[in-house]
Protein backbone atom coordinates (compact mmCIF):
# COMPACT_ATOMS: atom_id res chain seq x y z
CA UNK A 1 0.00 0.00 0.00
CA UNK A 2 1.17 3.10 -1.04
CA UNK A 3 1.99 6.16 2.04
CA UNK A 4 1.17 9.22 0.99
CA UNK A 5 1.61 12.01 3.59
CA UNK A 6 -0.54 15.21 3.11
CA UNK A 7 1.11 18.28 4.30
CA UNK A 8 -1.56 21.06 5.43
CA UNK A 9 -3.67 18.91 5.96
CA UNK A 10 -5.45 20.79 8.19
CA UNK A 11 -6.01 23.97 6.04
CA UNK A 12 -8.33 24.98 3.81
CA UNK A 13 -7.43 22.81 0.80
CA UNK A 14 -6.06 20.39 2.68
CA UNK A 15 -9.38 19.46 4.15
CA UNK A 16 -10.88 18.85 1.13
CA UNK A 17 -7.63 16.35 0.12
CA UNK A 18 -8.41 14.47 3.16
CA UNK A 19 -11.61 14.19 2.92
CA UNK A 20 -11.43 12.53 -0.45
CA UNK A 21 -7.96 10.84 0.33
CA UNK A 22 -9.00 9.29 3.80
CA UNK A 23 -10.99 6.51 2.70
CA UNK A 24 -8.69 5.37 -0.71
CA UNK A 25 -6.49 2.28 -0.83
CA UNK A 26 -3.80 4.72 0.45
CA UNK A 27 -1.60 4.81 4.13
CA UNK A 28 -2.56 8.07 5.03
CA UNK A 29 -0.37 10.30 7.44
CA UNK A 30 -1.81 14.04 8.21
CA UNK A 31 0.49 16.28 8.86
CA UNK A 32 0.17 19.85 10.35
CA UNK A 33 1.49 22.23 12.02
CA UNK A 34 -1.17 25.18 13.29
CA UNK A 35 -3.63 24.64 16.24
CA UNK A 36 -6.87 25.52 14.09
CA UNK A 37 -5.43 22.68 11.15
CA UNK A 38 -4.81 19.89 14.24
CA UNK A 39 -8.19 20.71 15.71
CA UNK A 40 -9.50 20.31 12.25
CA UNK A 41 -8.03 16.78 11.62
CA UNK A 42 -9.07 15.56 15.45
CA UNK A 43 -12.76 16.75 14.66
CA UNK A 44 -12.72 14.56 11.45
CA UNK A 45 -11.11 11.40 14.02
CA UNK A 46 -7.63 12.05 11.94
CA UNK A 47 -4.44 11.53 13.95
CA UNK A 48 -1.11 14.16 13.19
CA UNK A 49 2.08 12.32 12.07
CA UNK A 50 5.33 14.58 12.51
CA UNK A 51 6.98 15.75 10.10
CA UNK A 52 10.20 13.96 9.94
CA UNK A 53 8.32 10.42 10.65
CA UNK A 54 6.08 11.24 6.93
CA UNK A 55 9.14 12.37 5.19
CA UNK A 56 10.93 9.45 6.01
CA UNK A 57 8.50 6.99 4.89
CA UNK A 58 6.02 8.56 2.25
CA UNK A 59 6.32 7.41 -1.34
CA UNK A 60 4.12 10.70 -1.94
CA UNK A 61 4.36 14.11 -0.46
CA UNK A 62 1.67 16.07 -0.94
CA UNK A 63 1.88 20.23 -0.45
CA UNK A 64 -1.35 21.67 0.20
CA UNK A 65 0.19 24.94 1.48
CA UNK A 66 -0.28 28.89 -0.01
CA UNK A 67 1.86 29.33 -2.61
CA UNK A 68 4.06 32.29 -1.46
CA UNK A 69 5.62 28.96 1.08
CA UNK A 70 6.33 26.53 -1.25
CA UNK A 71 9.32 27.28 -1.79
CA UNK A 72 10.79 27.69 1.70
CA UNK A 73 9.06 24.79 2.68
CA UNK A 74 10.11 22.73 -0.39
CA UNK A 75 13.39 23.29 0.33
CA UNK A 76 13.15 22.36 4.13
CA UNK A 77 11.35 18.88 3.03
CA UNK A 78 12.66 17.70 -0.11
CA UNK A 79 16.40 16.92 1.28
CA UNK A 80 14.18 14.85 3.68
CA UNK A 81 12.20 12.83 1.65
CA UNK A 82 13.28 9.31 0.64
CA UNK A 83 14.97 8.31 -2.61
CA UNK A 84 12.40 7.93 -5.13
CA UNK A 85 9.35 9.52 -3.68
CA UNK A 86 7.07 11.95 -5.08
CA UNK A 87 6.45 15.38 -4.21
CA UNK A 88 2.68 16.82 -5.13
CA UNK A 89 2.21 20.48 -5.76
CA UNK A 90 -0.92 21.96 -6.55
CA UNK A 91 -0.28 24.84 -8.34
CA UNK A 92 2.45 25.50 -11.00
CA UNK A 93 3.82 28.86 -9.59
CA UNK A 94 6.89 27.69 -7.72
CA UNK A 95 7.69 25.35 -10.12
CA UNK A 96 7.51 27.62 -13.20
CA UNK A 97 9.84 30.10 -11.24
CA UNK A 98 12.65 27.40 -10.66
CA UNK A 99 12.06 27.29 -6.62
CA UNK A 100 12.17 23.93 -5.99
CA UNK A 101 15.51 22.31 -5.01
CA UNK A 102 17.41 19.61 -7.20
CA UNK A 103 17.19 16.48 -6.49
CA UNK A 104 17.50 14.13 -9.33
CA UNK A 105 15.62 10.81 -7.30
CA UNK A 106 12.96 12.30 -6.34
CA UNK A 107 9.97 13.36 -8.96
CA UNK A 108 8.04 16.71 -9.06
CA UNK A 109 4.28 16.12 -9.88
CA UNK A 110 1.92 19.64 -10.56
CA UNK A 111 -1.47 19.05 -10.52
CA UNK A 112 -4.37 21.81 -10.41
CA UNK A 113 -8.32 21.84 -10.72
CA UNK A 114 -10.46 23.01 -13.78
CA UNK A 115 -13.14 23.73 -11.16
CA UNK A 116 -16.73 22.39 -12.21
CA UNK A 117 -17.82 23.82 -15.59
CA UNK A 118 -20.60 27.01 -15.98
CA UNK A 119 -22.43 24.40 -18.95
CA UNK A 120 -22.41 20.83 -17.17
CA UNK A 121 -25.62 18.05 -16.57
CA UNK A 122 -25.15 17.92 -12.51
CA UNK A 123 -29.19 17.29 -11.44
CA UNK A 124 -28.53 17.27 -7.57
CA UNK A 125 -28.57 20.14 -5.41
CA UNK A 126 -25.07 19.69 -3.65
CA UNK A 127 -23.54 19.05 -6.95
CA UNK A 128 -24.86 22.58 -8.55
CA UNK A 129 -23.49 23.70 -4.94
CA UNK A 130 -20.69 22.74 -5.51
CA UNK A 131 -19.07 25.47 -7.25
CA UNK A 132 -14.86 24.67 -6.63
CA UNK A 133 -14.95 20.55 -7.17
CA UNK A 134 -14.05 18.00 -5.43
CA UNK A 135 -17.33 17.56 -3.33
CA UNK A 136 -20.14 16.45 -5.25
CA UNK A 137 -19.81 17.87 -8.78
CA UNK A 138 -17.78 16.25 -11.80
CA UNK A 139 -14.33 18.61 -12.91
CA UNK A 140 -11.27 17.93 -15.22
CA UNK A 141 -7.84 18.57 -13.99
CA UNK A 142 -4.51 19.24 -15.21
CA UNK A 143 -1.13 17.55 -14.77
CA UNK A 144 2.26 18.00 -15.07
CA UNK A 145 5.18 15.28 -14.57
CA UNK A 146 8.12 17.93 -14.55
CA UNK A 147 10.94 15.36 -13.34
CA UNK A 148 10.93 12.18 -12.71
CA UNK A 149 10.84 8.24 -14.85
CA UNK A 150 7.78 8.76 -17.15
CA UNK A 151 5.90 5.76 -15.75
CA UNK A 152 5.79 7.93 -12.59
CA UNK A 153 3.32 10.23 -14.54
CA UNK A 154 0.32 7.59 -13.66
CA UNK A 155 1.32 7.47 -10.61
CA UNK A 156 0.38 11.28 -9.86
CA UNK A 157 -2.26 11.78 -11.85
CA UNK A 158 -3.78 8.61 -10.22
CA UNK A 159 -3.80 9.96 -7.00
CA UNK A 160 -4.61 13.37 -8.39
CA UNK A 161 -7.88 11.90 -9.95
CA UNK A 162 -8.73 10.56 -6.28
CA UNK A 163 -7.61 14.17 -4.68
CA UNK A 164 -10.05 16.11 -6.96
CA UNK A 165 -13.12 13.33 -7.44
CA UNK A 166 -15.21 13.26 -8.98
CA UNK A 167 -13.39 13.38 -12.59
CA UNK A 168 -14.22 14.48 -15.83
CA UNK A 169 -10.96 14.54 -17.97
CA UNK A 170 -7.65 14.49 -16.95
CA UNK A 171 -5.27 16.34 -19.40
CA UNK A 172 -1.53 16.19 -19.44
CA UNK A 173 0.30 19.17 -19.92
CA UNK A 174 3.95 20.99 -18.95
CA UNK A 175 4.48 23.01 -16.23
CA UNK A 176 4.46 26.04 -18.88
CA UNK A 177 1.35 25.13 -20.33
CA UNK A 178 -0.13 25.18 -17.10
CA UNK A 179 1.55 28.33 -16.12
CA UNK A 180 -0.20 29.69 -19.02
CA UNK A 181 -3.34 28.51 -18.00
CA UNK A 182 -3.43 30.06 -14.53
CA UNK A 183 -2.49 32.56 -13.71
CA UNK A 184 -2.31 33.81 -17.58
CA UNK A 185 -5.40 32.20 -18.70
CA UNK A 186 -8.02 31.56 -15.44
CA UNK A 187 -6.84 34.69 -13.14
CA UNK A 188 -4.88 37.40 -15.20
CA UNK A 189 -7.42 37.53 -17.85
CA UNK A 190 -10.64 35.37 -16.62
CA UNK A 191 -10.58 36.93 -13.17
CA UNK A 192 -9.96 40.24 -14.54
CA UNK A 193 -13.13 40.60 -17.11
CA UNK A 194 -15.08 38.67 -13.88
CA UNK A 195 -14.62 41.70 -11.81
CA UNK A 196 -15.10 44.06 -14.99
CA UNK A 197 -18.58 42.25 -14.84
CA UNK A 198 -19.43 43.13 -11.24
CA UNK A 199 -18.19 46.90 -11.82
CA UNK A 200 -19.91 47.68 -14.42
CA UNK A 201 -23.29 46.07 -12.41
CA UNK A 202 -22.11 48.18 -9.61
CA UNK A 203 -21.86 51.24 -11.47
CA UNK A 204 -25.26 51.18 -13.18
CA UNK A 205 -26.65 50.44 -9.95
CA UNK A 206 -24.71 53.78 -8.75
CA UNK A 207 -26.50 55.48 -11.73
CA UNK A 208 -29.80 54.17 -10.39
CA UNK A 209 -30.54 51.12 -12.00
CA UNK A 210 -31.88 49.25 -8.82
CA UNK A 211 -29.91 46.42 -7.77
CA UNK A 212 -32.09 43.15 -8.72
CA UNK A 213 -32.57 44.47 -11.92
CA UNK A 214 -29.24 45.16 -12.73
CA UNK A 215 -27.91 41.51 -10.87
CA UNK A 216 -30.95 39.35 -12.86
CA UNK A 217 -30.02 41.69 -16.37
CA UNK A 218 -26.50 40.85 -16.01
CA UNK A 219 -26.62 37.09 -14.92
CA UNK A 220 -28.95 36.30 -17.79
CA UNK A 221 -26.55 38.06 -20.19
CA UNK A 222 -23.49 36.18 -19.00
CA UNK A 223 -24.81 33.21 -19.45
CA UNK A 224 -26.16 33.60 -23.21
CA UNK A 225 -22.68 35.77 -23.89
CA UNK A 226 -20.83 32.66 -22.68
CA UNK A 227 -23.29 30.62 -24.67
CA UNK A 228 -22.61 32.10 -27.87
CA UNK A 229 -18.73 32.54 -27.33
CA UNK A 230 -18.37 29.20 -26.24
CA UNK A 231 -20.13 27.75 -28.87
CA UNK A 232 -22.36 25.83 -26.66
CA UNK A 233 -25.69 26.88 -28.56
CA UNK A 234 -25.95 27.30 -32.30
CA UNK A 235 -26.57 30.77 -32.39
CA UNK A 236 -24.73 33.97 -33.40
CA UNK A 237 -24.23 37.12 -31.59
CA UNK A 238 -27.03 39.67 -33.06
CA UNK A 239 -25.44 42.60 -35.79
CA UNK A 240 -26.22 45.01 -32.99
CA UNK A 241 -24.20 42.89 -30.11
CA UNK A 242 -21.53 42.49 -32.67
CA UNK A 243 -21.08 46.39 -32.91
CA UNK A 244 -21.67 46.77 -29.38
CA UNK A 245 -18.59 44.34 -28.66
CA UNK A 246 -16.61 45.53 -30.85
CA UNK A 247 -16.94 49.56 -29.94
CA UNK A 248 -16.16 48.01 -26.63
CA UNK A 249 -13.04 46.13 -27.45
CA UNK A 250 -11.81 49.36 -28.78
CA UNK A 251 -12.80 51.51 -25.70
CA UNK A 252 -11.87 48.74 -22.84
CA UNK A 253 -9.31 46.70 -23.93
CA UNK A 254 -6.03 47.27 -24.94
CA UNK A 255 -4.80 46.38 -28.02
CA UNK A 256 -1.50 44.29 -26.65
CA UNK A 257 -3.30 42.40 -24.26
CA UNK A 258 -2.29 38.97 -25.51
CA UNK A 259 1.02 40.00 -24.70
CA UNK A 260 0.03 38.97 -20.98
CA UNK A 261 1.03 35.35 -22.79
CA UNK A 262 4.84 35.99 -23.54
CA UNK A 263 7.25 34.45 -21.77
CA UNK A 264 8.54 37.06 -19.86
CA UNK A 265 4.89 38.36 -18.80
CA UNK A 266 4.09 35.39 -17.32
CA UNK A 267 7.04 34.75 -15.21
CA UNK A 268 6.56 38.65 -13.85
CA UNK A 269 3.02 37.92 -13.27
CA UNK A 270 4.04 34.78 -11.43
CA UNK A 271 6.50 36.64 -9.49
CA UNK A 272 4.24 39.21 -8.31
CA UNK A 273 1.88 36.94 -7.57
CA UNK A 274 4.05 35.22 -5.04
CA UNK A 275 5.78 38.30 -4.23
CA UNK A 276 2.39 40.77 -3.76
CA UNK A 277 4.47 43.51 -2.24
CA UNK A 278 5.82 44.53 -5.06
CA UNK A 279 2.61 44.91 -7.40
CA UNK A 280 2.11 47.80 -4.63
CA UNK A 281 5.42 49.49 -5.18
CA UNK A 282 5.83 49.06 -8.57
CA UNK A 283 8.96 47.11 -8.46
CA UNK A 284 7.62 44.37 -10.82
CA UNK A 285 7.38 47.56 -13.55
């Protein structure tokens, strides 16, 4: 039986890993480090293995810590780890940037969640509820095997599937690709037009459009705009829309913007992302 130990397990993602984890063919070990995670564990009947006891004996190391630590911490666990293990990240951020330490026998595996899609055939309450995966409703993930023997690649994504169940897809990528895919992709330019979408609710509410009207206008319209984007109904955007979009393209959005893609972009975005202080200052600039 394979041991995988969960690191964080106490926190916010790492509750949902054990929860899914705890009842697989696997030889669990929990192991945190804050009050709040410990009481978390005890309240779910999980015991806390130390640290150097799971590093000594895991086959797979699993990181479900913020992504500003993973490199400190990486570099405080991997010389620990036994010869041949695994280490599981869950984001591609550290990795991208060249933070983890070398170590030739041990394999780096970078996984991450689509998230449960907006168009999907989930019929039960806690699955529509289920809004971030790995509960109730059906997602894809992503996977990376950035070192390590290639037959080591079903390995990860194997306990990946079981981290993140249900399952859609699972789609092997790089750790680039990834990279491109969030932050670039998801956050940088998803999350970005997201909160476009709430301002400009917000603002024609300020101009007096009253709130429920403005919230029902605009959820309707994201979900046809998706609709037609997305090609998920046979229908075309109306000659109006089409002039509407495009005298907003030219007013909102900068004619660059795909440059958010090149290489160099997306390692400064990654930087700032794990070093925040210095979108503030400027430094990143």
């Amino acid at each position: 039986m394979r041991k995988v130990a969960l690191f964080g397990a106490g926190g916010k993602m790492g509750n949902r890993i054990a929860n899914n984890l705890r009842n697989e063919n696997y030889d669990m070990m929990y192991v945190e480090v804050s009050p709040r995670g410990i009481e978390n564990l005890r309240s779910k009947g999980l015991a806390v293995t130390g640290e150097e006891q799971a590093l000594q004996t895991a086959d797979v190391v699993i990181l479900a810590v913020p992504d500003v630590l993973i490199g400190e911490i990486s570099h405080n666990l991997v010389p620990k780890m036994k010869a041949q293990s695994m280490l599981v990240l869950l984001d591609p951020a550290a990795a991208y940037m060249d933070q983890l330490p070398h170590r030739e026998d041990v394999s780096y595996f970078v996984t991450h969640p689509c998230h449960p899609p907006v168009f999907n055939d989930e019929t039960s309450p806690e699955a529509r509820d289920d809004r971030f995966g790995g509960v109730a409703a059906k997602q894809s993930i992503v996977c990376a095997l950035m070192q390590g023997p290639d037959e080591n690649y079903s390995v990860g994504e194997e306990i990946a599937r079981k981290m993140y169940q249900p399952i859609l897809r699972a789609h092997r990528l790089t750790v680039e690709q990834m990279a491109m895919l969030e932050p670039t992709m998801a956050e940088t330019v998803g999350g970005t037009l997201a909160m476009m979408y709430r301002e400009a609710m917000d603002e024609a509410v300020r101009r007096g459009v009253p709130y429920e009207a403005a919230r029902d206008f605009m959820m309707g319209h994201i979900q046809i705009e998706l609709s037609i984007a997305f090609q998920q109904i046979d229908s075309p955007f109306s000659d109006a829309a089409l002039v509407a979009i495009e005298w907003g393209r030219q007013r909102i959005i900068q004619p660059t913007w795909k440059s958010v893609f090149d290489k160099d972009a997306l390692r400064e975005n990654i930087d700032v992302m794990l070093h925040p202080e210095k979108l503030k200052t400027g430094e990143n600039r």
